[in-house]
PDB file of N, CA and C in Angstrom:
ATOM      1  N   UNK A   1      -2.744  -2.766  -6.943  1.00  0.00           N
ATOM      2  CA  UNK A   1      -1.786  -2.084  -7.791  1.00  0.00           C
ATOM      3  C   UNK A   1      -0.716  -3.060  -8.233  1.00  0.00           C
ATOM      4  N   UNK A   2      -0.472  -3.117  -9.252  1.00  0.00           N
ATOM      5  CA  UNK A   2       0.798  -3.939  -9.859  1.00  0.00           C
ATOM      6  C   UNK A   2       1.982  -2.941  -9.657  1.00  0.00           C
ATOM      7  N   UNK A   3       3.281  -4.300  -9.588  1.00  0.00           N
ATOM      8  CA  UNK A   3       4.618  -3.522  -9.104  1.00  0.00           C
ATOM      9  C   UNK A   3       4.842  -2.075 -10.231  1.00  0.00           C
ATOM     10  N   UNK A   4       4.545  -2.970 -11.298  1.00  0.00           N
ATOM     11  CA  UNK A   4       4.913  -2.010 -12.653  1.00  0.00           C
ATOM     12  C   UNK A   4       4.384  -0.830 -12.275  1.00  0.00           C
ATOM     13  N   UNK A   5       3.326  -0.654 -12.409  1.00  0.00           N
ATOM     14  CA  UNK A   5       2.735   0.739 -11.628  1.00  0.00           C
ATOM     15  C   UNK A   5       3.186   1.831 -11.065  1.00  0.00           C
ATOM     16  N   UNK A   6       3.325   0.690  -9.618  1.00  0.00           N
ATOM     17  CA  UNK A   6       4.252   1.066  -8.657  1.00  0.00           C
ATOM     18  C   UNK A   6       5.756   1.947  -8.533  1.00  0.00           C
ATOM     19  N   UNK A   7       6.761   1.277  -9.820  1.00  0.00           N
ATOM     20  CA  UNK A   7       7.815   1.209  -9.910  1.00  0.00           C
ATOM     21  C   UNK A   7       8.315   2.766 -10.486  1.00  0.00           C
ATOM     22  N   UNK A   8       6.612   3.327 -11.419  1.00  0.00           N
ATOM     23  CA  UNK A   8       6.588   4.202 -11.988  1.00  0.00           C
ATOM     24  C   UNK A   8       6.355   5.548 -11.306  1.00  0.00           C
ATOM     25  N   UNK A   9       5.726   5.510 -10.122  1.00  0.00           N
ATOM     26  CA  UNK A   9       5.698   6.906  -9.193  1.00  0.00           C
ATOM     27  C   UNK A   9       7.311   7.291  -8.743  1.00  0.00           C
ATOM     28  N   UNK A  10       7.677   8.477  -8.580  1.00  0.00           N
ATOM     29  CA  UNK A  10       8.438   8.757  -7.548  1.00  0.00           C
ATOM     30  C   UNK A  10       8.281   9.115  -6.199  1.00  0.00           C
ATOM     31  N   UNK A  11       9.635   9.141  -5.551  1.00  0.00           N
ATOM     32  CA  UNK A  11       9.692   8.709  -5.022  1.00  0.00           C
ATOM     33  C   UNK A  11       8.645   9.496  -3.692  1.00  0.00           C
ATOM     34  N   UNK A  12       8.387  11.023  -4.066  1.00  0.00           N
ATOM     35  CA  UNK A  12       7.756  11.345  -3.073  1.00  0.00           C
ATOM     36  C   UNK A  12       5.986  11.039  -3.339  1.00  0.00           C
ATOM     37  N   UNK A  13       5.742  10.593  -4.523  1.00  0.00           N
ATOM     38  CA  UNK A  13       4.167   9.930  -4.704  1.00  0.00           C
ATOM     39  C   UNK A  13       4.080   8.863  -3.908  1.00  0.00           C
ATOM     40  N   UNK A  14       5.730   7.673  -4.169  1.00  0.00           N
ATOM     41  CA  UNK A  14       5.059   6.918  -3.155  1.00  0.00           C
ATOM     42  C   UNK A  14       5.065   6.515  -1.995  1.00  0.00           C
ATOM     43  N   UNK A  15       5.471   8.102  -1.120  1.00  0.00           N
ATOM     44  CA  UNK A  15       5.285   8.679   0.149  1.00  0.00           C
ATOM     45  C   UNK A  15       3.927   8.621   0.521  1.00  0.00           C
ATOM     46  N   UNK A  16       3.607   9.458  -0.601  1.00  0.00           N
ATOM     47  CA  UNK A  16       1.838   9.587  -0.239  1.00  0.00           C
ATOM     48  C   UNK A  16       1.568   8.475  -0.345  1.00  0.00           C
ATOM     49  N   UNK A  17       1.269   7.925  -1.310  1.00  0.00           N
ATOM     50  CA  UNK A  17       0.409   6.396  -1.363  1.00  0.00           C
ATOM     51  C   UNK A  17       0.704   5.349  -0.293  1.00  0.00           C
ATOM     52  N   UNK A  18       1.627   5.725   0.136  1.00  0.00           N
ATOM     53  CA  UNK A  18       1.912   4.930   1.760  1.00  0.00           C
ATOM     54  C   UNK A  18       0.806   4.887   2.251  1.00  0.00           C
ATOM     55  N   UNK A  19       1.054   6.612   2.698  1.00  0.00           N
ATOM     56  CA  UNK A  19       0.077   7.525   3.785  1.00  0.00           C
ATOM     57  C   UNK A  19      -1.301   6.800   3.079  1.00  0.00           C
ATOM     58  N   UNK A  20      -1.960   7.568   2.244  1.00  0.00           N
ATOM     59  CA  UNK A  20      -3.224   7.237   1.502  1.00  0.00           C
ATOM     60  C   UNK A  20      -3.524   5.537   1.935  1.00  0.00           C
ATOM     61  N   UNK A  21      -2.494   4.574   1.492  1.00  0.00           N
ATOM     62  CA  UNK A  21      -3.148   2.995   2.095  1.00  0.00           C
ATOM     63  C   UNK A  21      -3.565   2.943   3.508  1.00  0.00           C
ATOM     64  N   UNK A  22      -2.380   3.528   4.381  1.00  0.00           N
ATOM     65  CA  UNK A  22      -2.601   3.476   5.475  1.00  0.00           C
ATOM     66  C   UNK A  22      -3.751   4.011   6.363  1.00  0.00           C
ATOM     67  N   UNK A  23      -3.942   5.363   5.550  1.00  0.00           N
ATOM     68  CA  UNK A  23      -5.186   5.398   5.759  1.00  0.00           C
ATOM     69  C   UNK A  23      -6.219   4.469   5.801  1.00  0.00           C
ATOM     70  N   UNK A  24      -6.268   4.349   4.535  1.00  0.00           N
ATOM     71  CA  UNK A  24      -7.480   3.384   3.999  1.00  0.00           C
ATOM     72  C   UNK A  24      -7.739   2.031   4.969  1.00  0.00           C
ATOM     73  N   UNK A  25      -6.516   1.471   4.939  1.00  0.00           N
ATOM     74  CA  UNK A  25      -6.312   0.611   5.908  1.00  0.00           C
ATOM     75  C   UNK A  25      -6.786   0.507   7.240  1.00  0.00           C
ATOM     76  N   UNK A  26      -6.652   2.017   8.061  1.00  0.00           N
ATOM     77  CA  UNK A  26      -7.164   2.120   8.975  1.00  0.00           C
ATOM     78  C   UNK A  26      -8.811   2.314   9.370  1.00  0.00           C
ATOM     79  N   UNK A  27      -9.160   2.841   7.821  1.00  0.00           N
ATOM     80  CA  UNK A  27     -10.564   2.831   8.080  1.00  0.00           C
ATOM     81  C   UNK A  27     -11.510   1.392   7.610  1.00  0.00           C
ATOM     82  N   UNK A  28     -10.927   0.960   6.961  1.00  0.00           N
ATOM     83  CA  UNK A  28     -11.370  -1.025   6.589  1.00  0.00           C
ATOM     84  C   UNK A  28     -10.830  -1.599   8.255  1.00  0.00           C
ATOM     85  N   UNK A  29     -10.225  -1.655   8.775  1.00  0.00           N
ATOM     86  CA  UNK A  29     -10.369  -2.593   9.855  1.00  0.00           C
ATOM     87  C   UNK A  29     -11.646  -1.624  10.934  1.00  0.00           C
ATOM     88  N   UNK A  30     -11.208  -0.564  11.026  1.00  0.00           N
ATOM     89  CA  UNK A  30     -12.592   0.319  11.640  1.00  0.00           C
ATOM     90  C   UNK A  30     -14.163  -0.540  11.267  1.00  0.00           C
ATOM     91  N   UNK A  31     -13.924  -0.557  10.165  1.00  0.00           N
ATOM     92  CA  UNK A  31     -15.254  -1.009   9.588  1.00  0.00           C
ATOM     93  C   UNK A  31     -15.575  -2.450  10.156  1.00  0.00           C
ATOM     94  N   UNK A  32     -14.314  -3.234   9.834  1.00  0.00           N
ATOM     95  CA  UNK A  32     -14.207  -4.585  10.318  1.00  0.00           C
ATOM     96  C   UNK A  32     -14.774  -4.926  11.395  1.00  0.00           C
ATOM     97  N   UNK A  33     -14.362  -3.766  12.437  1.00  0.00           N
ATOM     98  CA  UNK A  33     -14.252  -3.890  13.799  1.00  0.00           C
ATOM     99  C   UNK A  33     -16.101  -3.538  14.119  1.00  0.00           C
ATOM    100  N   UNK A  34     -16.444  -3.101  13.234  1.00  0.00           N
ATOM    101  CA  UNK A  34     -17.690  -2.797  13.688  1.00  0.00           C
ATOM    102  C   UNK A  34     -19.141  -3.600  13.217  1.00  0.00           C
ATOM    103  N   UNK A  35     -18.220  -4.142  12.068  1.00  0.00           N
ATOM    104  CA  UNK A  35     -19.595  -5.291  10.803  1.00  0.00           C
ATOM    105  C   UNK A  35     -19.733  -4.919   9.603  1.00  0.00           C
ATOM    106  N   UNK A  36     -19.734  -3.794   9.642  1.00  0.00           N
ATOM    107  CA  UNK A  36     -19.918  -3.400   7.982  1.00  0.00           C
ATOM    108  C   UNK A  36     -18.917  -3.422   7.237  1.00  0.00           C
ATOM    109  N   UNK A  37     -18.246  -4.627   7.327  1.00  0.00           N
ATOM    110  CA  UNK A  37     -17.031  -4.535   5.676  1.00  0.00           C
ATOM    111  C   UNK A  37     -18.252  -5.607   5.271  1.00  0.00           C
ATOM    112  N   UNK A  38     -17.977  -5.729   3.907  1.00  0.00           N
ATOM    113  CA  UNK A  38     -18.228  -6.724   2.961  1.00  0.00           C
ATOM    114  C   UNK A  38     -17.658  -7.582   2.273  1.00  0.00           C
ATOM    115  N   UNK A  39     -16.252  -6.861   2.152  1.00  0.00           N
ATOM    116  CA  UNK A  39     -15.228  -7.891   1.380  1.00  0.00           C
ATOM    117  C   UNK A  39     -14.135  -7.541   2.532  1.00  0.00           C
ATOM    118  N   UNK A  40     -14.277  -8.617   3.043  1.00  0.00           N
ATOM    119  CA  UNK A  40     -12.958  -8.721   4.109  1.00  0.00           C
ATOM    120  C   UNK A  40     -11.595  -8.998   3.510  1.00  0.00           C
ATOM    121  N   UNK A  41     -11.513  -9.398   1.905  1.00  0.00           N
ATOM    122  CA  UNK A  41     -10.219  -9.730   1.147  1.00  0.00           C
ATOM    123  C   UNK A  41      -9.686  -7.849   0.755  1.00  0.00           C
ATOM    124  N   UNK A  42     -10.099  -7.361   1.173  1.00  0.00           N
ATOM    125  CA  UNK A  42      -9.847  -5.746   0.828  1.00  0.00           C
ATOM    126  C   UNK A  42      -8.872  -5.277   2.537  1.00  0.00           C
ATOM    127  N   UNK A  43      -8.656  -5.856   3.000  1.00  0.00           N
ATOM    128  CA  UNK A  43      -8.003  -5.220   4.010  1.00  0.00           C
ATOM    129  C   UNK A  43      -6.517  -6.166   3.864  1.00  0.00           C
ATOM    130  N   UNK A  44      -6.631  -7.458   3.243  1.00  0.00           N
ATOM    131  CA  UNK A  44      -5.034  -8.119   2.480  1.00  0.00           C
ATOM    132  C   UNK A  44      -4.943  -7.574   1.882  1.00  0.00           C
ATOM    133  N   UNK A  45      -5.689  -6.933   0.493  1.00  0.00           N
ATOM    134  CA  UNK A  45      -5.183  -6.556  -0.946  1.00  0.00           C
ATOM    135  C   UNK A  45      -4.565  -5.066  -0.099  1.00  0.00           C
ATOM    136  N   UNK A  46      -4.800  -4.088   0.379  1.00  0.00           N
ATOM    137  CA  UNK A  46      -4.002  -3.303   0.857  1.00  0.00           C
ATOM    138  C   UNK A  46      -3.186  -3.291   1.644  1.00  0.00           C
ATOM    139  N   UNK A  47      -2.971  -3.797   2.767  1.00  0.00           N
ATOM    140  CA  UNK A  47      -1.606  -4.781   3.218  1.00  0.00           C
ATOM    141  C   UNK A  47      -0.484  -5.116   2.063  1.00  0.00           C
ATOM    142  N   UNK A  48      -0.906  -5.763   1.219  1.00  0.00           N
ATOM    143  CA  UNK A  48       0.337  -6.187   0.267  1.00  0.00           C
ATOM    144  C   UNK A  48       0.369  -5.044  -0.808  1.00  0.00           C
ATOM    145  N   UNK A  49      -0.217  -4.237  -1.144  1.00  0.00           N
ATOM    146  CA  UNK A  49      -0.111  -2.712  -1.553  1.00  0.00           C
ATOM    147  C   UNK A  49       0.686  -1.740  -0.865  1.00  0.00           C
ATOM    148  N   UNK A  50       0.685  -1.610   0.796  1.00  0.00           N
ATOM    149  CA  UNK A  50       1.594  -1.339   1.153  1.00  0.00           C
ATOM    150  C   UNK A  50       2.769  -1.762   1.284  1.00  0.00           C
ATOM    151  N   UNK A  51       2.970  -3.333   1.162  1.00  0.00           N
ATOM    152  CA  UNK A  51       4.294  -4.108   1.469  1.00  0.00           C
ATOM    153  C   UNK A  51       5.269  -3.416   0.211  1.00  0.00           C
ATOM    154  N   UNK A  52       4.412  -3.711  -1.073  1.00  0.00           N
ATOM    155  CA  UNK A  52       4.624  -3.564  -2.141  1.00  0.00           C
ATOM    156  C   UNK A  52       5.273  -1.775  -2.495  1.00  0.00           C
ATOM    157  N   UNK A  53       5.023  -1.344  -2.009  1.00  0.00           N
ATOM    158  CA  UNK A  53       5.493   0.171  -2.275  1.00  0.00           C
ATOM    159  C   UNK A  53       6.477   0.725  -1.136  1.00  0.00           C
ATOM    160  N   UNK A  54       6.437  -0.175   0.103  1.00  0.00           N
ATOM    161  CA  UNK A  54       7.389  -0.261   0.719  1.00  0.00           C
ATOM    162  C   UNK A  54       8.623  -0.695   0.625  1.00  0.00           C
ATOM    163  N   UNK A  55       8.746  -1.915  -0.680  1.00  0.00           N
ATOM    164  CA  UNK A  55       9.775  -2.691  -0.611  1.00  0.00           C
ATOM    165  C   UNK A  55      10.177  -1.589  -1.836  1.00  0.00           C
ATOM    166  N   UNK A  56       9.470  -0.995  -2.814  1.00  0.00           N
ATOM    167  CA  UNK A  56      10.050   0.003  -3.820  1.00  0.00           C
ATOM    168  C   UNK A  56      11.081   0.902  -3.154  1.00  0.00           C
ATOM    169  N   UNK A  57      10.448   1.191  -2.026  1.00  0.00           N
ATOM    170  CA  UNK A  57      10.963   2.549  -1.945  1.00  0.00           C
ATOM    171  C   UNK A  57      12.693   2.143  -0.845  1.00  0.00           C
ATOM    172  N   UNK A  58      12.261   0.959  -0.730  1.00  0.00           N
ATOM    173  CA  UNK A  58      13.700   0.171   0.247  1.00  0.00           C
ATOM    174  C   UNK A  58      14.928  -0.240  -0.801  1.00  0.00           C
ATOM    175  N   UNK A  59      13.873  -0.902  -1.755  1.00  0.00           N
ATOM    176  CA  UNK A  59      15.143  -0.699  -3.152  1.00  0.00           C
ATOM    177  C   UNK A  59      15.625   0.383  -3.866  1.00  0.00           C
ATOM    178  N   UNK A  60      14.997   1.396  -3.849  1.00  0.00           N
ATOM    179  CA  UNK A  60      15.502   2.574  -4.434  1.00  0.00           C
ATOM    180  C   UNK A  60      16.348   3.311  -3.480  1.00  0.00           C
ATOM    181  N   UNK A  61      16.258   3.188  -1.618  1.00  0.00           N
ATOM    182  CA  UNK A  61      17.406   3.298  -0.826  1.00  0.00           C
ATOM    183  C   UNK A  61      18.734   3.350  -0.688  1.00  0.00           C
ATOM    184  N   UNK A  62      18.352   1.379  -1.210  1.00  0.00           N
ATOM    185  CA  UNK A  62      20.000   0.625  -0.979  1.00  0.00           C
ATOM    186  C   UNK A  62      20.382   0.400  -2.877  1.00  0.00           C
ATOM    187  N   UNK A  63      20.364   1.242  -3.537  1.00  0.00           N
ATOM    188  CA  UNK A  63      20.363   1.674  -5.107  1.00  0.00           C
ATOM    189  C   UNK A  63      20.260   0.253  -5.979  1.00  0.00           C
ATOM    190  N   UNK A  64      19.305  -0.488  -5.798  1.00  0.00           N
ATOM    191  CA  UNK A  64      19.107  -1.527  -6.768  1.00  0.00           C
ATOM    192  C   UNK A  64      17.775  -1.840  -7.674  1.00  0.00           C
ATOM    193  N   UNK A  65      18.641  -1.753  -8.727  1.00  0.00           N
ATOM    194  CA  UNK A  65      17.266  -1.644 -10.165  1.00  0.00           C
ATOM    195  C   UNK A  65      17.183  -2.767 -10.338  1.00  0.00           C
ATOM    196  N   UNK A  66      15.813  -2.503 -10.802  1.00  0.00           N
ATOM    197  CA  UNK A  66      15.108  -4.134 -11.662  1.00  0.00           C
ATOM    198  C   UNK A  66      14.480  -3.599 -12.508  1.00  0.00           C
TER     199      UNK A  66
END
């Protein structure tokens, strides 16, 4: 997901989409853990998907726009 994207949910979408990565997240290392991932670069790209919607929602906290 690009920030832009990102920047565009509110604030309780990107509550969910937390939840929803984290999910996801949890079921790619599951997989990991067992052999069947295929693209092991899919468990970073959601990591920094969550960083990324985390740091949105930390700036929209402490009230600073970009």
């Amino acid at each position: 997901m690009k920030l832009s994207e990102i920047r565009e949910l509110s604030t309780s979408e990107l509550n969910a989409k937390v939840y929803e990565l984290k999910e996801q997240l949890f079921e790619l290392r599951r997989k990991k853990a067992v052999g069947a991932l295929e693209h092991g670069e899919e468990v970073a790209r959601v990591r920094k998907d969550i960083a990324r919607c985390l740091t949105v929602l930390r700036e929209r906290e402490l009230g600073i726009n970009k």
